[in-house]
N, C-alpha and C. Protein backbone atom coordinates (compact mmCIF):
# COMPACT_ATOMS: atom_id res chain seq x y z
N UNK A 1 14.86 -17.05 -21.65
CA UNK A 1 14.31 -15.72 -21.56
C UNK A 1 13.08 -15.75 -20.64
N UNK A 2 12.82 -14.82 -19.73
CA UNK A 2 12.03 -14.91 -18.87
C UNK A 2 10.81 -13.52 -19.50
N UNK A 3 9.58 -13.97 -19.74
CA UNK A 3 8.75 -13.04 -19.87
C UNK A 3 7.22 -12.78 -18.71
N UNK A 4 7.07 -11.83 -18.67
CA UNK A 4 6.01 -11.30 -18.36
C UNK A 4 4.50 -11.94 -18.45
N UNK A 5 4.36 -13.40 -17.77
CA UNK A 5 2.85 -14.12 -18.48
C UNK A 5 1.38 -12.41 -18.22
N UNK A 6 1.57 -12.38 -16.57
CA UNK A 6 0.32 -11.61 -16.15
C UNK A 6 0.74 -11.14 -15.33
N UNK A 7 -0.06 -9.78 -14.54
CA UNK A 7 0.62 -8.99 -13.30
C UNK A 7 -1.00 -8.56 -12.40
N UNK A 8 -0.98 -8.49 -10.93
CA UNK A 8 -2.32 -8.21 -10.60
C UNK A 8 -1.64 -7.73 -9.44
N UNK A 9 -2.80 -6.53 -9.38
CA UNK A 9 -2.03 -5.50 -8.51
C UNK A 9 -3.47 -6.15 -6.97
N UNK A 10 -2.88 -5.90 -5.92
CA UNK A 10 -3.66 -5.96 -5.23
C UNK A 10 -3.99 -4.81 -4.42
N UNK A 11 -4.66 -4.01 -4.25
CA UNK A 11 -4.77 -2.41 -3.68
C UNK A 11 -3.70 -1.99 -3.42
N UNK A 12 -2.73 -2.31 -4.70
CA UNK A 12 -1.28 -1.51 -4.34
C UNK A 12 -1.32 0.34 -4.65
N UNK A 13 -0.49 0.95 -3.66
CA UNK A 13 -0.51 2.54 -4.05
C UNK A 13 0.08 2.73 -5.38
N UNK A 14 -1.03 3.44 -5.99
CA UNK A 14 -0.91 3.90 -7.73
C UNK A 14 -1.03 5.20 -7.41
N UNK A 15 -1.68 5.63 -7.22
CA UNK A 15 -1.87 7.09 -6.75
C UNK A 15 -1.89 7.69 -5.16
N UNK A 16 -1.50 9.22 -5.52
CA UNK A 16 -1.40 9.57 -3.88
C UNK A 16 -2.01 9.15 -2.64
N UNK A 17 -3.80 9.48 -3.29
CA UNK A 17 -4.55 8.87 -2.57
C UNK A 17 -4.33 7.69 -1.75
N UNK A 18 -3.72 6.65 -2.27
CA UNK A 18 -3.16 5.60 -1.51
C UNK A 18 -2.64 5.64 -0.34
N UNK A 19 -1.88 6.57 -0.44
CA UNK A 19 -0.86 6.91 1.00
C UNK A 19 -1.42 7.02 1.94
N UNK A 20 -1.67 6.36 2.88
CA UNK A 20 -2.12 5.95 4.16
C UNK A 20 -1.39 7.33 4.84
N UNK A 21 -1.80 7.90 6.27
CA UNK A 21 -1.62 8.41 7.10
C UNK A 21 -0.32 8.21 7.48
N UNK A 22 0.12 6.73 7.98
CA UNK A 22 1.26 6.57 8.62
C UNK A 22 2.39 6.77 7.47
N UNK A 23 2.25 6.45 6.39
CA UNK A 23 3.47 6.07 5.22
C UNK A 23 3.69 8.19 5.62
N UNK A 24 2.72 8.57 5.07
CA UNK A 24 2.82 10.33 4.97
C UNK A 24 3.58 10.70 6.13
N UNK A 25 3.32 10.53 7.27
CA UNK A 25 4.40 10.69 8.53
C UNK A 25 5.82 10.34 8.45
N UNK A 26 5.55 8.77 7.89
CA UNK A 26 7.20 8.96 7.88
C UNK A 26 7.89 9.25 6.93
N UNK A 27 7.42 9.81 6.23
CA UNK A 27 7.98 10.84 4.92
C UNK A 27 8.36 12.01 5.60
N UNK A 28 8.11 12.59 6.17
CA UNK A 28 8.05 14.11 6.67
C UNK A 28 8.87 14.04 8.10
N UNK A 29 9.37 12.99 8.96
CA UNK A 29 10.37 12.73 9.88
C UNK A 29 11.80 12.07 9.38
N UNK A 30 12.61 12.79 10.30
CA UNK A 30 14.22 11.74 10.02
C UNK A 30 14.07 10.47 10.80
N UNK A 31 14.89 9.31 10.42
CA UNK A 31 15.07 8.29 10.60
C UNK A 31 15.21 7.78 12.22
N UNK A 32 15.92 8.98 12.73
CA UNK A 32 16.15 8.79 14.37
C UNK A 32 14.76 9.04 14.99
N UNK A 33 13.82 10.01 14.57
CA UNK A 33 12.83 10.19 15.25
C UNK A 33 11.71 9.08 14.92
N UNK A 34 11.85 8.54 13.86
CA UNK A 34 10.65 7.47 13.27
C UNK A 34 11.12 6.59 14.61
N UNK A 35 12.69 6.17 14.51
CA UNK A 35 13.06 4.95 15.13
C UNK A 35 12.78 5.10 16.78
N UNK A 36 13.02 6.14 16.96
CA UNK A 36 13.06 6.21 18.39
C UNK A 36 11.54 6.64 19.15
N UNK A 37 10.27 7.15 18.57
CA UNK A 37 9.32 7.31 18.88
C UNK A 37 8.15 6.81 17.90
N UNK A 38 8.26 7.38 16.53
CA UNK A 38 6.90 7.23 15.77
C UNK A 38 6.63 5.73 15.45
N UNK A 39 7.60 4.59 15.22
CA UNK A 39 7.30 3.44 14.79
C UNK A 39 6.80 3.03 16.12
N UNK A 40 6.73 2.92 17.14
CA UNK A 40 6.36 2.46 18.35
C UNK A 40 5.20 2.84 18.77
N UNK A 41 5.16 4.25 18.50
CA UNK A 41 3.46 5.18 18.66
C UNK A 41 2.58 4.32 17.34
N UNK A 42 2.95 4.32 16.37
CA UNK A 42 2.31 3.74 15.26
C UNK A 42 1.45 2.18 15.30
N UNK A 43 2.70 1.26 16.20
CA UNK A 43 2.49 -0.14 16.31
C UNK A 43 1.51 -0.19 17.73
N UNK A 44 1.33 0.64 18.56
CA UNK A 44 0.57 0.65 19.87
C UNK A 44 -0.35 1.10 19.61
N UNK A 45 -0.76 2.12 18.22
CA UNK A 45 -2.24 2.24 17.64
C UNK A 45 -2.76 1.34 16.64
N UNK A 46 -1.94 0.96 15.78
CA UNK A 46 -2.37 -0.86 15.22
C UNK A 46 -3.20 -1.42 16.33
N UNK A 47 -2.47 -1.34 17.73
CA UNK A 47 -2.14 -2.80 18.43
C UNK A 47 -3.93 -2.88 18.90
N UNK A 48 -4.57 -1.57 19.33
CA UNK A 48 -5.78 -1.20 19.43
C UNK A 48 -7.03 -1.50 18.99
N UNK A 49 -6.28 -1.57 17.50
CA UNK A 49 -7.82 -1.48 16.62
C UNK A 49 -7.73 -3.21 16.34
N UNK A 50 -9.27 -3.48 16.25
CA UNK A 50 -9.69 -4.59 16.15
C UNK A 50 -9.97 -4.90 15.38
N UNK A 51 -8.76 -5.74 14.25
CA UNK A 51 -9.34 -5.80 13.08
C UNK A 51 -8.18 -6.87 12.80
N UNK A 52 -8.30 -7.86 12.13
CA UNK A 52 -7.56 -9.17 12.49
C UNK A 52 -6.89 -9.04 10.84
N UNK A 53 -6.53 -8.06 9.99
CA UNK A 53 -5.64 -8.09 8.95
C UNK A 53 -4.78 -7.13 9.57
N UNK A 54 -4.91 -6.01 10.34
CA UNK A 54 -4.40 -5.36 10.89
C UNK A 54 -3.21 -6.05 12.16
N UNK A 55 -3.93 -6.93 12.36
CA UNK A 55 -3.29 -7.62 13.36
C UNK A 55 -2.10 -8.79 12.92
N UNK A 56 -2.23 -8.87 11.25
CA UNK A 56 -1.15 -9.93 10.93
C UNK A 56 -0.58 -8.76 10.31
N UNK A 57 -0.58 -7.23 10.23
CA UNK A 57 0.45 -6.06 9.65
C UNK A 57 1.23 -6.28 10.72
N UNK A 58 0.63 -5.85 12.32
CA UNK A 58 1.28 -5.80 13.37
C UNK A 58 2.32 -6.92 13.37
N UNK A 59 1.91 -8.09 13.48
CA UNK A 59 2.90 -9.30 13.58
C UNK A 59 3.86 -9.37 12.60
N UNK A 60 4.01 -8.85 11.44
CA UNK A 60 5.07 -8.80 10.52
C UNK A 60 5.61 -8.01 11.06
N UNK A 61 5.69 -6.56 11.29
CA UNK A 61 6.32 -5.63 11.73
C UNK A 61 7.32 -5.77 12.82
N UNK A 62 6.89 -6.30 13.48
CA UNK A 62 7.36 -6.74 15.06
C UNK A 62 9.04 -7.60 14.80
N UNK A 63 8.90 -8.40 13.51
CA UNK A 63 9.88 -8.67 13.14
C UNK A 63 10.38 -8.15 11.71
N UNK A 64 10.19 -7.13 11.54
CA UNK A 64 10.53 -6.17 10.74
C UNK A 64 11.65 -5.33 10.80
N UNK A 65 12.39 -4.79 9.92
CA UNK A 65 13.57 -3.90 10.29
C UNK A 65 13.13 -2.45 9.93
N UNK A 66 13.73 -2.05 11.07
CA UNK A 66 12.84 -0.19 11.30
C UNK A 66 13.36 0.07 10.33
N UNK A 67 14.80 0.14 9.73
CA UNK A 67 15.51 0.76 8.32
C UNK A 67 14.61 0.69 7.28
N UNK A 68 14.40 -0.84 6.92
CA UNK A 68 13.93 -1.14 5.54
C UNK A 68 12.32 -0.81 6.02
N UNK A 69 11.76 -0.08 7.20
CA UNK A 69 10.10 0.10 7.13
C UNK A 69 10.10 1.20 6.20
N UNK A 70 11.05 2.01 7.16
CA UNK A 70 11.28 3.57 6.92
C UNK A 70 11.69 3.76 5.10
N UNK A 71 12.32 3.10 5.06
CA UNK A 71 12.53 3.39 3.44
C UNK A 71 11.36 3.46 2.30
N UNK A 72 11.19 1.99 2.95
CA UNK A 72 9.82 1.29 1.87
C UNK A 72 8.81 2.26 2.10
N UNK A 73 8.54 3.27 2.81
CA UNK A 73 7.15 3.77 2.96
C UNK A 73 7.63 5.19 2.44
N UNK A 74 9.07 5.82 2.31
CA UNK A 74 9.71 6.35 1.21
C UNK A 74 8.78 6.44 0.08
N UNK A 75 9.33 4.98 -0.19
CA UNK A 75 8.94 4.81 -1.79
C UNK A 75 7.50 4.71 -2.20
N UNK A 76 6.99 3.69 -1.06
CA UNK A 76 5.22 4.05 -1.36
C UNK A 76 5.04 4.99 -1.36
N UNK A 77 5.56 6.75 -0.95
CA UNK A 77 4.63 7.48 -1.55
C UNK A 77 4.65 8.53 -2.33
N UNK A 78 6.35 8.36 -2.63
CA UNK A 78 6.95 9.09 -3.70
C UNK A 78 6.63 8.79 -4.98
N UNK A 79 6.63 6.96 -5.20
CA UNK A 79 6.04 6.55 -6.72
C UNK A 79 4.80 6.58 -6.84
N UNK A 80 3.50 6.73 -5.73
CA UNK A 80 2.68 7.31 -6.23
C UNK A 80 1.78 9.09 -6.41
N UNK A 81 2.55 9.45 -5.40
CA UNK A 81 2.54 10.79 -5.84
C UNK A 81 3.11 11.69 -7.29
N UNK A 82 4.00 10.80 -7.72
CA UNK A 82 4.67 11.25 -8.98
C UNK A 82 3.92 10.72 -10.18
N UNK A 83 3.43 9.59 -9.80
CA UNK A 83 1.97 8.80 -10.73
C UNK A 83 3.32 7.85 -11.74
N UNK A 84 4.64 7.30 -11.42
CA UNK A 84 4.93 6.90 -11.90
C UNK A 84 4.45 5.91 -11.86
N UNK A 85 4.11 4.63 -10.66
CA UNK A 85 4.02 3.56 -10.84
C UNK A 85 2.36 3.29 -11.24
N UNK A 86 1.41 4.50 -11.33
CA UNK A 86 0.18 4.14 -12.14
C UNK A 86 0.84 3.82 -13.34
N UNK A 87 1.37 4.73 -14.17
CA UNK A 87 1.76 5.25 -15.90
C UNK A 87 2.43 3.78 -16.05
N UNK A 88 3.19 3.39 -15.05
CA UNK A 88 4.32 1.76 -15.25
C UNK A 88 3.04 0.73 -15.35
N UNK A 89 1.90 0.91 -14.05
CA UNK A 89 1.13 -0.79 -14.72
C UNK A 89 -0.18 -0.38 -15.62
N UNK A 90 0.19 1.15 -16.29
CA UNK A 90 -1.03 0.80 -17.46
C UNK A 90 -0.30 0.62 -18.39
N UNK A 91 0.86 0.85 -18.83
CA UNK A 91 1.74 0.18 -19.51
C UNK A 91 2.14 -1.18 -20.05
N UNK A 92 1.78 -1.83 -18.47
CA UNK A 92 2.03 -3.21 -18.54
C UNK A 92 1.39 -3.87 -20.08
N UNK A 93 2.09 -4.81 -20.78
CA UNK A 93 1.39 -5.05 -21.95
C UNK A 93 1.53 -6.10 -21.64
N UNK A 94 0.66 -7.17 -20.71
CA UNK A 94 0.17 -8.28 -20.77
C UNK A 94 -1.22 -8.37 -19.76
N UNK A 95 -1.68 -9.81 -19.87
CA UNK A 95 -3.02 -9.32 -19.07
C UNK A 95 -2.60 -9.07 -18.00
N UNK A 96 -3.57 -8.23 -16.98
CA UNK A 96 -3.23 -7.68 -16.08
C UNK A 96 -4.98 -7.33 -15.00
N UNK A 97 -4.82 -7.79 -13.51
CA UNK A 97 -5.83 -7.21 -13.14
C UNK A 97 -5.79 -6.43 -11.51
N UNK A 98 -6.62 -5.41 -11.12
CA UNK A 98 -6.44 -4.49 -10.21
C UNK A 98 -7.84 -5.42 -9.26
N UNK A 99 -6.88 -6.54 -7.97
CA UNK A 99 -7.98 -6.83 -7.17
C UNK A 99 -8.18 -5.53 -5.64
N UNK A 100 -9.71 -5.16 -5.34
CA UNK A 100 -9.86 -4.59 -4.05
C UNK A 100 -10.83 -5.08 -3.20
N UNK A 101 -10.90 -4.91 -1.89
CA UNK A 101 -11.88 -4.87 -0.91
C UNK A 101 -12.80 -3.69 -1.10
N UNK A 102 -14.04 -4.32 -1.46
CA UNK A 102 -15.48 -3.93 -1.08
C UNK A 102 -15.47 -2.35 -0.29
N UNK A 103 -14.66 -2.90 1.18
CA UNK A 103 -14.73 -1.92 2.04
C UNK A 103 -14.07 -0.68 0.90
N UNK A 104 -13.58 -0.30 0.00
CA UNK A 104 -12.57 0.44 -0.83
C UNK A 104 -13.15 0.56 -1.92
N UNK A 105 -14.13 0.14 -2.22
CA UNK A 105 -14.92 0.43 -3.82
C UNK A 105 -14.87 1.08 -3.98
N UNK A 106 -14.88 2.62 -3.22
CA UNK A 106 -14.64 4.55 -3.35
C UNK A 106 -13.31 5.07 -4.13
N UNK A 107 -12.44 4.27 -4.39
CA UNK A 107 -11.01 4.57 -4.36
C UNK A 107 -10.93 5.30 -6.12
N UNK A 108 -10.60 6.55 -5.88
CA UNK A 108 -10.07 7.86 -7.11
C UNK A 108 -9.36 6.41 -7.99
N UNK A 109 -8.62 5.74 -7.68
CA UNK A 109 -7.98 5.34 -8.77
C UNK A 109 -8.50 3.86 -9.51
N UNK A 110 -10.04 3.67 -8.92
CA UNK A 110 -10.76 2.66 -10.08
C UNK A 110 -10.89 3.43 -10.91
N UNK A 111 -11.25 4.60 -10.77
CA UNK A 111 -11.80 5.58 -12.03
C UNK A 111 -10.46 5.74 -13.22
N UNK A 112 -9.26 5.55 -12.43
CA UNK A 112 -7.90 5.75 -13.38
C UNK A 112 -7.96 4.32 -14.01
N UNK A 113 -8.60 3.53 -13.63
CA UNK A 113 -7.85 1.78 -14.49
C UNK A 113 -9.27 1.49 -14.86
N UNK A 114 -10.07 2.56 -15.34
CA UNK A 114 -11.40 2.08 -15.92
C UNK A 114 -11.32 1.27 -17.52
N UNK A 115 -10.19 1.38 -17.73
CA UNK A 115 -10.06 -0.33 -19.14
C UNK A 115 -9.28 -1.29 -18.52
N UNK A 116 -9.14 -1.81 -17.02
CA UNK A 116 -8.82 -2.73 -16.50
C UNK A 116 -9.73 -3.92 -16.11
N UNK A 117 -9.63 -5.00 -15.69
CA UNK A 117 -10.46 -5.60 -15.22
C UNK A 117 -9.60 -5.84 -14.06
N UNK A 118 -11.00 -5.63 -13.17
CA UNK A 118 -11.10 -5.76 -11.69
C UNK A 118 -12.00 -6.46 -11.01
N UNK A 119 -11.65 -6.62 -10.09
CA UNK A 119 -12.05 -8.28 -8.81
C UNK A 119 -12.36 -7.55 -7.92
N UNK A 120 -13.72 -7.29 -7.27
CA UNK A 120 -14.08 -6.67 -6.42
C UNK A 120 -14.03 -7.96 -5.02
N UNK A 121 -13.04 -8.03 -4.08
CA UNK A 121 -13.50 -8.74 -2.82
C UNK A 121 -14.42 -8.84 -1.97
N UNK A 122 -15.21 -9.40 -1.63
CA UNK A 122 -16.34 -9.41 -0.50
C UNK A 122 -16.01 -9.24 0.23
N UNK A 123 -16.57 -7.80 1.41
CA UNK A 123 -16.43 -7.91 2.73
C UNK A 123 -14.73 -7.76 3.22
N UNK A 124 -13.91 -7.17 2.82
CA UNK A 124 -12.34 -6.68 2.62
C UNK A 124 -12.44 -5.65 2.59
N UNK A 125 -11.43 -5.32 3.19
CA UNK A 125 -10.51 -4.03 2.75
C UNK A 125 -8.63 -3.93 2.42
N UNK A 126 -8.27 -3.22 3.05
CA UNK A 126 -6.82 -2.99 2.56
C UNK A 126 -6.12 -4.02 3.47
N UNK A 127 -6.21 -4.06 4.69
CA UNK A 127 -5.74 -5.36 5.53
C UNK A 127 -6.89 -6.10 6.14
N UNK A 128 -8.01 -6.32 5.59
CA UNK A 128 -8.63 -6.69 6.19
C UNK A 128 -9.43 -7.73 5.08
């Protein structure tokens, strides 16, 4: 039997708020237009910013499949807009902890996991 020892979320989207800019875009386009323009506009404004967690998103991507981007960012922001996957890890009934970057201490949803324990990172953020 396989159980549940511990679970630690790492600035995963719990709530809407989460949803980054780009995930929200490709929610709101069909699949041909993500593929054929927005994932490319998206990865050439990554490619810009200078920020070296950003820069190992970019490098995953690059060998990434546009299908499974497009989906997955689906789901990031449907399960937290619906607040299912908050309601799923306060649920969780084993220990459990919510780590973030510093740069993110602001985030609406420390205030939601205020009987959690949390790991504040130094000098981090979400890819960084």
């Amino acid at each position: 039997m396989n159980k549940l020892i511990s679970f630690s979320n790492i600035e995963g989207n719990l709530i809407d708020e989460n949803c980054r800019l780009f995930s929200r875009k490709t929610t709101s386009i069909d699949f041909e237009e993500f593929k054929n323009q927005f994932f490319d506009e998206l990865k050439s404004h990554i490619a810009k910013i200078k920020n070296a967690g950003l820069g190992l998103w970019l490098k995953w991507n690059e060998k990434s499949d546009t299908l499974a981007f497009y989906r997955s960012s689906k789901s990031l922001v449907e399960w937290p807009c619906s607040r299912k996957l908050l309601e799923k890890f306060k649920a969780i009934k084993t220990k459990n902890v919510c780590a973030y970057g510093d740069k993110n201490s602001r985030m609406n949803v420390l205030d939601e996991l205020e009987d959690f324990h949390k790991i504040k990172i130094s000098n981090s953020g979400h890819f960084a």
